[in-house]
PDB file of N, CA and C in Angstrom:
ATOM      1  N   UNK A   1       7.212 -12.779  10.967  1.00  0.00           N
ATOM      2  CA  UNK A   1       6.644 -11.454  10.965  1.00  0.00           C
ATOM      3  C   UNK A   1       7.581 -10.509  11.700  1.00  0.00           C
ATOM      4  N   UNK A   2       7.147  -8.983  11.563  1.00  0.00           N
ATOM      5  CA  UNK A   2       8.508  -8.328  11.963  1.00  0.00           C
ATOM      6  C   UNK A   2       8.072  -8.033  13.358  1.00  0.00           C
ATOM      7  N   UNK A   3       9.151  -8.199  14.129  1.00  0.00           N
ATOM      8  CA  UNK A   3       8.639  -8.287  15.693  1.00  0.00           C
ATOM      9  C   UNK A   3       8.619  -6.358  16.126  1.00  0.00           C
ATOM     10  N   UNK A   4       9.756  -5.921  15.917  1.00  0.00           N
ATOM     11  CA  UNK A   4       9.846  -4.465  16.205  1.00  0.00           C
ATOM     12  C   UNK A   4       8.481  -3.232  15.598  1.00  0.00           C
ATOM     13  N   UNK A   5       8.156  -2.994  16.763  1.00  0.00           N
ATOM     14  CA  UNK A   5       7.017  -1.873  16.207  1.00  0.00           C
ATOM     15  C   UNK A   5       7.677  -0.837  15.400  1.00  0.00           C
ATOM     16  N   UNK A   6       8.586   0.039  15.609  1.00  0.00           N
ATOM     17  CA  UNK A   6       9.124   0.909  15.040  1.00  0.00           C
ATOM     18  C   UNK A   6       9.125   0.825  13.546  1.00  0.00           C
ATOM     19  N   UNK A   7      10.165  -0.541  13.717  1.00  0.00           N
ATOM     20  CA  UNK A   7      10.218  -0.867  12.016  1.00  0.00           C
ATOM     21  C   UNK A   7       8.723  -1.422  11.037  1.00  0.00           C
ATOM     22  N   UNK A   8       7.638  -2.206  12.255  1.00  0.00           N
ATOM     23  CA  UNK A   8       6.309  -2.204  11.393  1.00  0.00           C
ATOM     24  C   UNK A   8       5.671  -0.722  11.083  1.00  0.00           C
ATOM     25  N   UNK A   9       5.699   0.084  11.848  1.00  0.00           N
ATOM     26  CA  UNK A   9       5.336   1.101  11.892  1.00  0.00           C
ATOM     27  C   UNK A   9       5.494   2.276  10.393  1.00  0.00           C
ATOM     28  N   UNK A  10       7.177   2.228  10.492  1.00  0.00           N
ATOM     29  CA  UNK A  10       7.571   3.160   9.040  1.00  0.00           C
ATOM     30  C   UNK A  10       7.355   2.019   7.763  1.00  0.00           C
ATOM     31  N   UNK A  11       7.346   0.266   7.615  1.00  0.00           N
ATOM     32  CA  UNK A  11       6.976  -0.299   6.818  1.00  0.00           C
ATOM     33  C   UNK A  11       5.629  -0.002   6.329  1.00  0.00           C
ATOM     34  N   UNK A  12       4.619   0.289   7.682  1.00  0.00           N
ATOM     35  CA  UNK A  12       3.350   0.294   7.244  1.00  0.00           C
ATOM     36  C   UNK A  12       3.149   1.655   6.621  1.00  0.00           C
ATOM     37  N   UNK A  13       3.932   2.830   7.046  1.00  0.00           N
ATOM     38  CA  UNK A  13       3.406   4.140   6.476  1.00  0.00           C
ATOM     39  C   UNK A  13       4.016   4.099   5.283  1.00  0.00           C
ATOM     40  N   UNK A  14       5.317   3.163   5.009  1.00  0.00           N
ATOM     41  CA  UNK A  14       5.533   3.312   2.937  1.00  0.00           C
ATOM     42  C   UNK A  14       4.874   2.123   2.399  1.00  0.00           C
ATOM     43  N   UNK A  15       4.323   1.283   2.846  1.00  0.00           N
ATOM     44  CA  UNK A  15       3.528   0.621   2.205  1.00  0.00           C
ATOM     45  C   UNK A  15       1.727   1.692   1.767  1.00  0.00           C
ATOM     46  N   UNK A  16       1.702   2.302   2.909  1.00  0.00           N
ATOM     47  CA  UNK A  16       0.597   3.779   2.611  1.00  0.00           C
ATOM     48  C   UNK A  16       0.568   4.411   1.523  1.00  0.00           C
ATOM     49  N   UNK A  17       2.034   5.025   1.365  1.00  0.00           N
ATOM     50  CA  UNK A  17       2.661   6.710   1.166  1.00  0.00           C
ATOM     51  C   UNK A  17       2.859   5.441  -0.087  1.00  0.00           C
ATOM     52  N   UNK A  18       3.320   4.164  -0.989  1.00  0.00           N
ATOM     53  CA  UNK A  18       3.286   3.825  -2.298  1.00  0.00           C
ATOM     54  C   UNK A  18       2.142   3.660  -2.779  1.00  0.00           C
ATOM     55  N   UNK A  19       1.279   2.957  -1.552  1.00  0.00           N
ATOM     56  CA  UNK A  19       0.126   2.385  -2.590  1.00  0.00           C
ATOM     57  C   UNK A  19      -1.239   3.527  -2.873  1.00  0.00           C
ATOM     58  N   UNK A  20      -0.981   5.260  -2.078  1.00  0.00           N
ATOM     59  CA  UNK A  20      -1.506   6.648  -2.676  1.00  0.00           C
ATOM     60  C   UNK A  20      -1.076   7.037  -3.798  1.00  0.00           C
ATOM     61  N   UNK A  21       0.146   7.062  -4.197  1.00  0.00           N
ATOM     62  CA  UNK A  21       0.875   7.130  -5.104  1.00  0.00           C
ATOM     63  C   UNK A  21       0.511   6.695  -5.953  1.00  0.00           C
ATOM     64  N   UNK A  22       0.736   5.008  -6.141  1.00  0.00           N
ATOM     65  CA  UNK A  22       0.326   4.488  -7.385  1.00  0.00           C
ATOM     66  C   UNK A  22      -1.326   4.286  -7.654  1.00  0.00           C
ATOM     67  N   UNK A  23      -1.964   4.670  -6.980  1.00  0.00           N
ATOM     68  CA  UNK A  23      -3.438   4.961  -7.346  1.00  0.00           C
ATOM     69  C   UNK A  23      -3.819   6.404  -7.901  1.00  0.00           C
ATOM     70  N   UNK A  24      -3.077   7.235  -7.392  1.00  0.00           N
ATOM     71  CA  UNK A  24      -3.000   8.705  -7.821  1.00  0.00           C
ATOM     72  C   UNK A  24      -2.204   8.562  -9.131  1.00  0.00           C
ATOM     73  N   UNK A  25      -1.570   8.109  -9.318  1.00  0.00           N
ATOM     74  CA  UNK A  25      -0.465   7.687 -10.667  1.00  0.00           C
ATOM     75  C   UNK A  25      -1.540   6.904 -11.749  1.00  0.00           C
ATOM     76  N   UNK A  26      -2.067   6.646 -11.339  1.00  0.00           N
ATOM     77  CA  UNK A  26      -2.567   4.933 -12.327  1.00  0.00           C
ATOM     78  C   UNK A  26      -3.454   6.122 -13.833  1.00  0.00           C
ATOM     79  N   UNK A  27      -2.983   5.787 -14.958  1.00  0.00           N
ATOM     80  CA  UNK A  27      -3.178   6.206 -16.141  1.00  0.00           C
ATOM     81  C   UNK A  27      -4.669   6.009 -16.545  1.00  0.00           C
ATOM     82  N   UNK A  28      -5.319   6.400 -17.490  1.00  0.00           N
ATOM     83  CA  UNK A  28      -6.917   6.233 -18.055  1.00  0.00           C
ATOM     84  C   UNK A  28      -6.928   5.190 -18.683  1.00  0.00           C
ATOM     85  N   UNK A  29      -6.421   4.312 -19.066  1.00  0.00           N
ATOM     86  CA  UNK A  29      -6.171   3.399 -19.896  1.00  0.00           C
ATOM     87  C   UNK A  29      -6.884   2.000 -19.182  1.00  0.00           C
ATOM     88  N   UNK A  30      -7.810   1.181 -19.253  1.00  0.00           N
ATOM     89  CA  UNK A  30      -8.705   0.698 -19.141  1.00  0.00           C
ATOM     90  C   UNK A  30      -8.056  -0.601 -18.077  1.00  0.00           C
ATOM     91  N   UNK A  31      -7.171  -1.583 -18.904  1.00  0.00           N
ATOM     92  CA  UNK A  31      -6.690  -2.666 -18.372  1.00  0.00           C
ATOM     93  C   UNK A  31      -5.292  -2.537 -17.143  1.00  0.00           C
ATOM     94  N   UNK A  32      -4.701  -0.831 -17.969  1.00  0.00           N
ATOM     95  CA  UNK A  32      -3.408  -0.862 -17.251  1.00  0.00           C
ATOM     96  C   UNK A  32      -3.844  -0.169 -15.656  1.00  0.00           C
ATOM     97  N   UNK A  33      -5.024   0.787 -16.087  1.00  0.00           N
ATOM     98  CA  UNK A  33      -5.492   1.640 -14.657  1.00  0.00           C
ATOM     99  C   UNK A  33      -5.889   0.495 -14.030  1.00  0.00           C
ATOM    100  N   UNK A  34      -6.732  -0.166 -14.099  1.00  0.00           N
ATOM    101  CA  UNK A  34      -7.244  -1.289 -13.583  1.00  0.00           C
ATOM    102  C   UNK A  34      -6.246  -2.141 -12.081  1.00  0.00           C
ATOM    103  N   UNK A  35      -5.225  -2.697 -13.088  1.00  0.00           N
ATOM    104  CA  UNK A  35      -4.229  -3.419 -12.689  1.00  0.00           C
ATOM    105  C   UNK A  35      -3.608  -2.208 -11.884  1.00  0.00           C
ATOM    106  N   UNK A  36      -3.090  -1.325 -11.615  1.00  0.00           N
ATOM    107  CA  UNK A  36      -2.312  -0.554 -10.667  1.00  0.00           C
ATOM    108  C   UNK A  36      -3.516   0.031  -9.499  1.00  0.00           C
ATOM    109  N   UNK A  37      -4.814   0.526  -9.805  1.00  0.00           N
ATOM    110  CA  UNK A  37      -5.580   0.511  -8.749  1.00  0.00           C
ATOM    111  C   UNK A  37      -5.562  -0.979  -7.805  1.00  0.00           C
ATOM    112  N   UNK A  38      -5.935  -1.781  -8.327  1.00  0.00           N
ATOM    113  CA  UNK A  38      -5.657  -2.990  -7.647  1.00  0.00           C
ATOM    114  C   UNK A  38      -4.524  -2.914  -7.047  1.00  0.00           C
ATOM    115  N   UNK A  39      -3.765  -3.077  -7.156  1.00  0.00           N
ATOM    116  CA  UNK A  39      -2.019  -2.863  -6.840  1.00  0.00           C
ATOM    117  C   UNK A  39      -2.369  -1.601  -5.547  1.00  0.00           C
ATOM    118  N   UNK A  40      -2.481  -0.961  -5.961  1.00  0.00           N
ATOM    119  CA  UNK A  40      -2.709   0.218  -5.067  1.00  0.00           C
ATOM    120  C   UNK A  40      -3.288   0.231  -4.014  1.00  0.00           C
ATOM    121  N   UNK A  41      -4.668  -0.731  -4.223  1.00  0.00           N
ATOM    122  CA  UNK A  41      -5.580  -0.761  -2.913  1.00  0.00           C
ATOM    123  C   UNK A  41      -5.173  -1.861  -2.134  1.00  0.00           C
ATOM    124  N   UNK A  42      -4.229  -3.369  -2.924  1.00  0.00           N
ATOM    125  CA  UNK A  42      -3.581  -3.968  -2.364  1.00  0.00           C
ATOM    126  C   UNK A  42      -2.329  -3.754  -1.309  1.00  0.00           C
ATOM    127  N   UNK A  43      -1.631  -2.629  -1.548  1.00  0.00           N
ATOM    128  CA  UNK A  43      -0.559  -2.088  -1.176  1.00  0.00           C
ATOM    129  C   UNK A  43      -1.471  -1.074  -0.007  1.00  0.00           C
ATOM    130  N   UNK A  44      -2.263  -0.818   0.404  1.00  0.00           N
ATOM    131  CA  UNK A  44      -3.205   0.499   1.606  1.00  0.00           C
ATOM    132  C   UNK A  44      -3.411  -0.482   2.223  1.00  0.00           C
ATOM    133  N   UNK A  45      -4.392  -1.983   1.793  1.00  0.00           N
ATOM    134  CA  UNK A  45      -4.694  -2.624   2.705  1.00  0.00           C
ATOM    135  C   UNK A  45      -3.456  -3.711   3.526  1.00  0.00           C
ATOM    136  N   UNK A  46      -2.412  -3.877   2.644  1.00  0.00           N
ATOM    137  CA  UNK A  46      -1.288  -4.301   3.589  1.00  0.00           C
ATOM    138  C   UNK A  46      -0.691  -3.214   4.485  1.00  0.00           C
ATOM    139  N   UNK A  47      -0.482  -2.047   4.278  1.00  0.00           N
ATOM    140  CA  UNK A  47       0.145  -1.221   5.375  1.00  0.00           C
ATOM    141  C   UNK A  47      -0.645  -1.078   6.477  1.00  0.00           C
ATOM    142  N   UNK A  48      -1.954  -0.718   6.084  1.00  0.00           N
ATOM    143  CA  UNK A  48      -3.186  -0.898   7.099  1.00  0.00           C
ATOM    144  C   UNK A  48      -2.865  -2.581   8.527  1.00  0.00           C
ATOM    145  N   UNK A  49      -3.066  -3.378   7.689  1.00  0.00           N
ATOM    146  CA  UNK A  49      -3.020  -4.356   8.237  1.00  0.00           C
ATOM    147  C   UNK A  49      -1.751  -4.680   8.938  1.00  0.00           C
ATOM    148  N   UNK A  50      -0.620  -4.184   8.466  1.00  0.00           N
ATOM    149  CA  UNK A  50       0.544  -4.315   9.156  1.00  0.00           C
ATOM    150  C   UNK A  50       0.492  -3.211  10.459  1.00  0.00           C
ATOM    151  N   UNK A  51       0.105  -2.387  10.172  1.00  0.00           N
ATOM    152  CA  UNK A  51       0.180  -1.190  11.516  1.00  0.00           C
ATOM    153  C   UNK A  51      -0.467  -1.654  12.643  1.00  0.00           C
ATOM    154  N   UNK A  52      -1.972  -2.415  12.104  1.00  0.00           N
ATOM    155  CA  UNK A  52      -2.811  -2.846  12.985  1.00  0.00           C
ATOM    156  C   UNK A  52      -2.359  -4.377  14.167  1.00  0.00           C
ATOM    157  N   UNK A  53      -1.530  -4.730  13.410  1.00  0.00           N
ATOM    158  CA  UNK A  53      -1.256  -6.123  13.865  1.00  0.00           C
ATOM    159  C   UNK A  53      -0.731  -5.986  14.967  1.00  0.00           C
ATOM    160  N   UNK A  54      -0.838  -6.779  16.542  1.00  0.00           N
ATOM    161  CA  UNK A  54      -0.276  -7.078  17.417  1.00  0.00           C
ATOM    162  C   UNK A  54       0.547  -8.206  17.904  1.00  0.00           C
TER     163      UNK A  54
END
């Protein structure tokens, strides 16, 4: 795991700042929106969890 806060820190805010993105991005299209929301909320709850970690 990454020991330096700094570097968890800006990992966790672009793991954020992609996975808004690709949820704000994700198309109407049934199977493909689907799959990138997932992706998306997967990608918030890892930055989340990385920021949080001690």
């Amino acid at each position: 795991m990454i020991k330096n806060p700094r570097t968890r820190r800006i990992l966790s805010l672009g793991l954020l700042i992609l996975g808004g993105v690709i949820l704000f991005l994700a198309p109407a299209n049934a199977w493909a929106g689907a799959i990138l929301v997932a992706l998306g909320i997967a990608l918030e709850i890892a930055g989340i969890l990385l920021g949080h970690r001690k």
